[in-house]
C-alpha atoms as a PDB file:
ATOM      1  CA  UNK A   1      86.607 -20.039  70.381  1.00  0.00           C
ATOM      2  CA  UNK A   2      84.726 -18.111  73.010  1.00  0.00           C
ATOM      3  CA  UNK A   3      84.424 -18.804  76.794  1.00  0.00           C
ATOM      4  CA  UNK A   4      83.737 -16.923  79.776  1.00  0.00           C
ATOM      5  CA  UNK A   5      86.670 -14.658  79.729  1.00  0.00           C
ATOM      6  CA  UNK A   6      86.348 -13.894  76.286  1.00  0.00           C
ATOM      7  CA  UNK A   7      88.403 -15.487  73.312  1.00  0.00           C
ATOM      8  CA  UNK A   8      91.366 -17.876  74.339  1.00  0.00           C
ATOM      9  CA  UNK A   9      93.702 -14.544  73.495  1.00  0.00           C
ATOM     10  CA  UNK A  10      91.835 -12.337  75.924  1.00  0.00           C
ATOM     11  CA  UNK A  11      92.238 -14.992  78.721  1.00  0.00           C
ATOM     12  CA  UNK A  12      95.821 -16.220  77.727  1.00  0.00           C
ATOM     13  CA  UNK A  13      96.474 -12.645  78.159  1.00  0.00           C
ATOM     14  CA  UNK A  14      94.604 -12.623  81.752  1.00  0.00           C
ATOM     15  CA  UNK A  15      97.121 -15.482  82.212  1.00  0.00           C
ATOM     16  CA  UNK A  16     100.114 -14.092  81.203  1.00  0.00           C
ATOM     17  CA  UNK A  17      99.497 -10.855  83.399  1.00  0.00           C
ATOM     18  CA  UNK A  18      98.592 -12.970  86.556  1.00  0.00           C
ATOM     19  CA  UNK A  19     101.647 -14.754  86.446  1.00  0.00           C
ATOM     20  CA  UNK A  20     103.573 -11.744  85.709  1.00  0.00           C
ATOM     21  CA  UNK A  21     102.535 -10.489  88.768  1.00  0.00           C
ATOM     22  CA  UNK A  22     102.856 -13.840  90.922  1.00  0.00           C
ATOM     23  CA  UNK A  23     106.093 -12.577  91.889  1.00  0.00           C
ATOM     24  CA  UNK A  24     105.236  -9.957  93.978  1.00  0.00           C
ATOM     25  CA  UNK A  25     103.047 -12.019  95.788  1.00  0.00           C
ATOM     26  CA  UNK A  26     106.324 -13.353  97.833  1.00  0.00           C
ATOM     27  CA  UNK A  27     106.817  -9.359  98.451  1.00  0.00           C
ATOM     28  CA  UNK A  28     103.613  -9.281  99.666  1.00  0.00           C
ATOM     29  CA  UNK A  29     104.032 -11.900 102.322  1.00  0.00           C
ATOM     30  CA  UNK A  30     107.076 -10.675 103.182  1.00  0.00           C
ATOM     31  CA  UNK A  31     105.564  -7.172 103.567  1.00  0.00           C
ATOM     32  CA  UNK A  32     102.559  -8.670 105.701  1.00  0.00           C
ATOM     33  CA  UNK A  33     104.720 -10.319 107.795  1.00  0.00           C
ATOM     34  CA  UNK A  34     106.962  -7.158 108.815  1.00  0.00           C
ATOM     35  CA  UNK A  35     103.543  -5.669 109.352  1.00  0.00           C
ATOM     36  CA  UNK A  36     102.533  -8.065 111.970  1.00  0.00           C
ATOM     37  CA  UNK A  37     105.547  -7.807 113.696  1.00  0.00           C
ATOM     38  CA  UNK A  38     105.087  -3.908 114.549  1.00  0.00           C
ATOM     39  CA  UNK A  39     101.738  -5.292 115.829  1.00  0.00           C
ATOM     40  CA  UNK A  40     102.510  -4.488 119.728  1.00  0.00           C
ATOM     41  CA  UNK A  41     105.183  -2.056 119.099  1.00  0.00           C
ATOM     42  CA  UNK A  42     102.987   0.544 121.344  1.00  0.00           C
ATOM     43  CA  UNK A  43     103.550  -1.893 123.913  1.00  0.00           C
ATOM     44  CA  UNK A  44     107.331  -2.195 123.598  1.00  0.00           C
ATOM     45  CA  UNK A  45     107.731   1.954 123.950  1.00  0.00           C
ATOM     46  CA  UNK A  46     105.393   1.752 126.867  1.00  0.00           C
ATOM     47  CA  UNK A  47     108.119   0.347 129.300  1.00  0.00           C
ATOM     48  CA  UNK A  48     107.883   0.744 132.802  1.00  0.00           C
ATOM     49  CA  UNK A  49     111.449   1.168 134.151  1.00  0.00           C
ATOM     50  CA  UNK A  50     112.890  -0.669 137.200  1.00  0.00           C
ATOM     51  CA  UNK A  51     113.355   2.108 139.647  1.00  0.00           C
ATOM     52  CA  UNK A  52     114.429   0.454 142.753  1.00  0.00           C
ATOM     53  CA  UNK A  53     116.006  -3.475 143.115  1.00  0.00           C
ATOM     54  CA  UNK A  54     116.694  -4.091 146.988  1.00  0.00           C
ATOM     55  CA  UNK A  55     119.438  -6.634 145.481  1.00  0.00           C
ATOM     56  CA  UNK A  56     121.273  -3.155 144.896  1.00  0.00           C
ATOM     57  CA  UNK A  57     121.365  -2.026 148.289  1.00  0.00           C
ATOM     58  CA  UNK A  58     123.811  -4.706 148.746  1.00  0.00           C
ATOM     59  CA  UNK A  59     127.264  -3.838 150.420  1.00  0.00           C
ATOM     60  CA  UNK A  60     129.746  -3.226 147.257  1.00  0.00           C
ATOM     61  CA  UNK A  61     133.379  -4.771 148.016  1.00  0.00           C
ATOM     62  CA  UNK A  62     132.485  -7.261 151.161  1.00  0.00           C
ATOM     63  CA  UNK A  63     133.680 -10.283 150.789  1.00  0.00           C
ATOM     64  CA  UNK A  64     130.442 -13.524 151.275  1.00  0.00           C
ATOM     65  CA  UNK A  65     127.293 -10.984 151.107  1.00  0.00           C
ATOM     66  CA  UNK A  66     124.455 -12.545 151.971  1.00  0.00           C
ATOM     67  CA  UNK A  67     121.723 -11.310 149.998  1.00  0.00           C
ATOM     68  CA  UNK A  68     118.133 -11.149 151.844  1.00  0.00           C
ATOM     69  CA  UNK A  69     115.827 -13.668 151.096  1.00  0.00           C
ATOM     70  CA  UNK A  70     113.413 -11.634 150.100  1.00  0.00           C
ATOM     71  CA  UNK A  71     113.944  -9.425 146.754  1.00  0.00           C
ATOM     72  CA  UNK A  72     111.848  -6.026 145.970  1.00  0.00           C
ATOM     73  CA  UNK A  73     111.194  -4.428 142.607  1.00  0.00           C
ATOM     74  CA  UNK A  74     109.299  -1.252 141.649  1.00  0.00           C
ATOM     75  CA  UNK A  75     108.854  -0.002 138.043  1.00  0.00           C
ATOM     76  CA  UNK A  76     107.627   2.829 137.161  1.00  0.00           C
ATOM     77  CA  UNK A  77     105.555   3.315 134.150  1.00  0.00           C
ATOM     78  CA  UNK A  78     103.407   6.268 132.816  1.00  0.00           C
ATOM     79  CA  UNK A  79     100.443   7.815 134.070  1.00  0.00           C
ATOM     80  CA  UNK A  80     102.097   7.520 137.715  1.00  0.00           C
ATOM     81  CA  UNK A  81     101.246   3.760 137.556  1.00  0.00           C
ATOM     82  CA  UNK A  82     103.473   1.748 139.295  1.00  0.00           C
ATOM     83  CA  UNK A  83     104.800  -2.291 139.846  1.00  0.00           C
ATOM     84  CA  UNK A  84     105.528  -3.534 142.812  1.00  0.00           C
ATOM     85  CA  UNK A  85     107.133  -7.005 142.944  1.00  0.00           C
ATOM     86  CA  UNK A  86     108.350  -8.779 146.117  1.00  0.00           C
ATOM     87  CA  UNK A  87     110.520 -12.588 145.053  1.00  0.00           C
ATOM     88  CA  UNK A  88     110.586 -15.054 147.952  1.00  0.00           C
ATOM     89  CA  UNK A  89     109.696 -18.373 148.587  1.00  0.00           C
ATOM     90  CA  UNK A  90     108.907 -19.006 145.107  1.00  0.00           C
ATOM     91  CA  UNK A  91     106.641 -16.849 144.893  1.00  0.00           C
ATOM     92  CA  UNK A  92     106.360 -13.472 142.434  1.00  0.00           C
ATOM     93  CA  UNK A  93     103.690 -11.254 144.491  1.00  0.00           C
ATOM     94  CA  UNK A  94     102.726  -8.060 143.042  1.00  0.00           C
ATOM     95  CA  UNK A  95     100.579  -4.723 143.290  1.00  0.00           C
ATOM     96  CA  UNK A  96      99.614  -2.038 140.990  1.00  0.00           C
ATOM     97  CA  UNK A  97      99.770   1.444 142.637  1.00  0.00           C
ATOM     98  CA  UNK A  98      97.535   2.673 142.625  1.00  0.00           C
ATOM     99  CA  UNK A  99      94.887  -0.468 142.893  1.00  0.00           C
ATOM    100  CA  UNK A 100      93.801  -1.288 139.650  1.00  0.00           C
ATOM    101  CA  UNK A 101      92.067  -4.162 138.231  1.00  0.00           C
ATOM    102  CA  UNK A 102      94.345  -5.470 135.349  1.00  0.00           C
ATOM    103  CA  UNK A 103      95.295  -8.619 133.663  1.00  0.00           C
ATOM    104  CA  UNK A 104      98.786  -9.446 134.558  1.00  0.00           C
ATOM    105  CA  UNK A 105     101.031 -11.780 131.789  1.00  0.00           C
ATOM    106  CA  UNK A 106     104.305 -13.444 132.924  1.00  0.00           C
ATOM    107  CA  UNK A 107     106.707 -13.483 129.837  1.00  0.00           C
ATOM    108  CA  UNK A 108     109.675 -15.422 130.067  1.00  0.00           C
ATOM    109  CA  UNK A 109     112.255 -15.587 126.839  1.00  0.00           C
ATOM    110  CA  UNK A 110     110.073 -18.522 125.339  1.00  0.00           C
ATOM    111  CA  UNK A 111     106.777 -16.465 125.307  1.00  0.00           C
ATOM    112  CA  UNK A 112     104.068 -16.047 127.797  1.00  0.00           C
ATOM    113  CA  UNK A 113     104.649 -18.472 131.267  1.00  0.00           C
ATOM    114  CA  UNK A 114     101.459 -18.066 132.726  1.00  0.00           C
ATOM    115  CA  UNK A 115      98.643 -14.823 133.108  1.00  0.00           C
ATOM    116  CA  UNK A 116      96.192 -13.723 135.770  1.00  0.00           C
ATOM    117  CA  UNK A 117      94.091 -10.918 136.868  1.00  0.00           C
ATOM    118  CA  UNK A 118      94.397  -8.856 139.827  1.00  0.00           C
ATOM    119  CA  UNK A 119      92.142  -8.657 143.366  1.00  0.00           C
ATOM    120  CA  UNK A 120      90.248  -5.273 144.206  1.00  0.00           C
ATOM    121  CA  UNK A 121      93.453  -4.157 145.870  1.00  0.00           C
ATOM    122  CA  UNK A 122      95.860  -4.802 142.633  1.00  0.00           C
ATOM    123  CA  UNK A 123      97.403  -7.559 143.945  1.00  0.00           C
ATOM    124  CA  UNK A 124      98.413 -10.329 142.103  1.00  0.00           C
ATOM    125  CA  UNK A 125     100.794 -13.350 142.030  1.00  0.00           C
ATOM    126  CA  UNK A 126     102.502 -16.195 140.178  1.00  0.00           C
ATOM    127  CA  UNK A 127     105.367 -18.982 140.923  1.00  0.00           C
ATOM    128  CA  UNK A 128     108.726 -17.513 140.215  1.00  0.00           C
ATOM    129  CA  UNK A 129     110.058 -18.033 136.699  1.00  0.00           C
ATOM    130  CA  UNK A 130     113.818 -19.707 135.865  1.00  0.00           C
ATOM    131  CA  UNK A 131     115.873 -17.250 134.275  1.00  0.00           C
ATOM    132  CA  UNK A 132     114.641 -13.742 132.738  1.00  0.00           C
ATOM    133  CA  UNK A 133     111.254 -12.532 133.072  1.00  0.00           C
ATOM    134  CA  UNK A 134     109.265  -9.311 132.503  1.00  0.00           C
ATOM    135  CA  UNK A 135     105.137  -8.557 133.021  1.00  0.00           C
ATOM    136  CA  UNK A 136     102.703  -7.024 130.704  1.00  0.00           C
ATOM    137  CA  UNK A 137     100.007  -5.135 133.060  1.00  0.00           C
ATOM    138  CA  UNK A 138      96.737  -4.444 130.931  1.00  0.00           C
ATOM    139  CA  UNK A 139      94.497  -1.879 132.668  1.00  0.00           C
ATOM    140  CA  UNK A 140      91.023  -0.142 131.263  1.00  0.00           C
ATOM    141  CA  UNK A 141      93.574   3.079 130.780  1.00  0.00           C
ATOM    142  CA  UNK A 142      96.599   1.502 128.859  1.00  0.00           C
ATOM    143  CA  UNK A 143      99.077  -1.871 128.619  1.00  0.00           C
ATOM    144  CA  UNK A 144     102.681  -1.734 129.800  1.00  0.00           C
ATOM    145  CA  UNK A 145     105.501  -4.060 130.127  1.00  0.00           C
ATOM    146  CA  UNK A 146     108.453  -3.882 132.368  1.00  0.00           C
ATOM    147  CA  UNK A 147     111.941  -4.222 131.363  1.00  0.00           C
ATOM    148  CA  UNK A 148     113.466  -7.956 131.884  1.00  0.00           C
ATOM    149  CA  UNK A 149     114.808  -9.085 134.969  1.00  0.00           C
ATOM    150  CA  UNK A 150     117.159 -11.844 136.004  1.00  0.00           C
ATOM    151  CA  UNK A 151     116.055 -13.256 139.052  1.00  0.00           C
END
């Protein structure tokens, strides 16, 4: 009998090689997904690293430190871009150095907390996170991330 493949050999033989083949397609997804996952790996090797933490300037061996309310952090990334972060009151408040305008993401271990954009000045701010967090800075010129933190 003929059909549109052909005789019923030529497409049991179309059938026979298609599901030969249907197990590689579970290699295939598996390969995909690996692929995806190196998806922001330029990100991950762009780190900016935490130069100064004023929780560090601490006195070492006193007994009760208080630490100051307030807590600084500056990272350093590339291209002489920097991260200024000051913790209090609840607050995260930040600045690119120099002023840039850039989206700013909050990640926390779960994924992304919360994301904004900065003013003409490169400021920018969020409500402090529980736990870990680090920040993804996306300017015209590149994307960063800083290492984690504990607050």
């Amino acid at each position: 009998m003929r059909n549109s493949w052909g005789t019923d050999d030529e497409l049991l033989a179309e059938l026979k090689e298609a599901l030969a083949t249907a197990g590689h397609l579970e290699q295939g997804i598996t390969a995909g997904y690996a692929a995806w996952s190196w998806r922001a790996v330029d990100e991950e090797l762009d780190i900016a690293l935490l130069r100064y933490d004023s929780y560090l300037d601490a006195p070492v061996g006193v007994r009760a430190v208080q630490l100051p309310e307030a807590r600084l952090l500056v990272f350093e990334g590339a291209d002489e871009v920097s991260l200024e972060v000051e913790v209090a009151s609840g607050q995260l408040i930040g600045q690119i150095i120099p002023p840039l305008t850039a989206k700013i993401v909050l990640l926390v271990q779960g994924g992304i907390e919360s994301e904004t954009s900065t003013d003409d000045l490169g400021c920018f701010n969020f409500h402090v996170p529980d736990g870990i967090f680090r920040l993804r800075c996306v300017t015209a010129q590149s994307t960063f991330m800083t290492e984690w933190v504990r607050l």
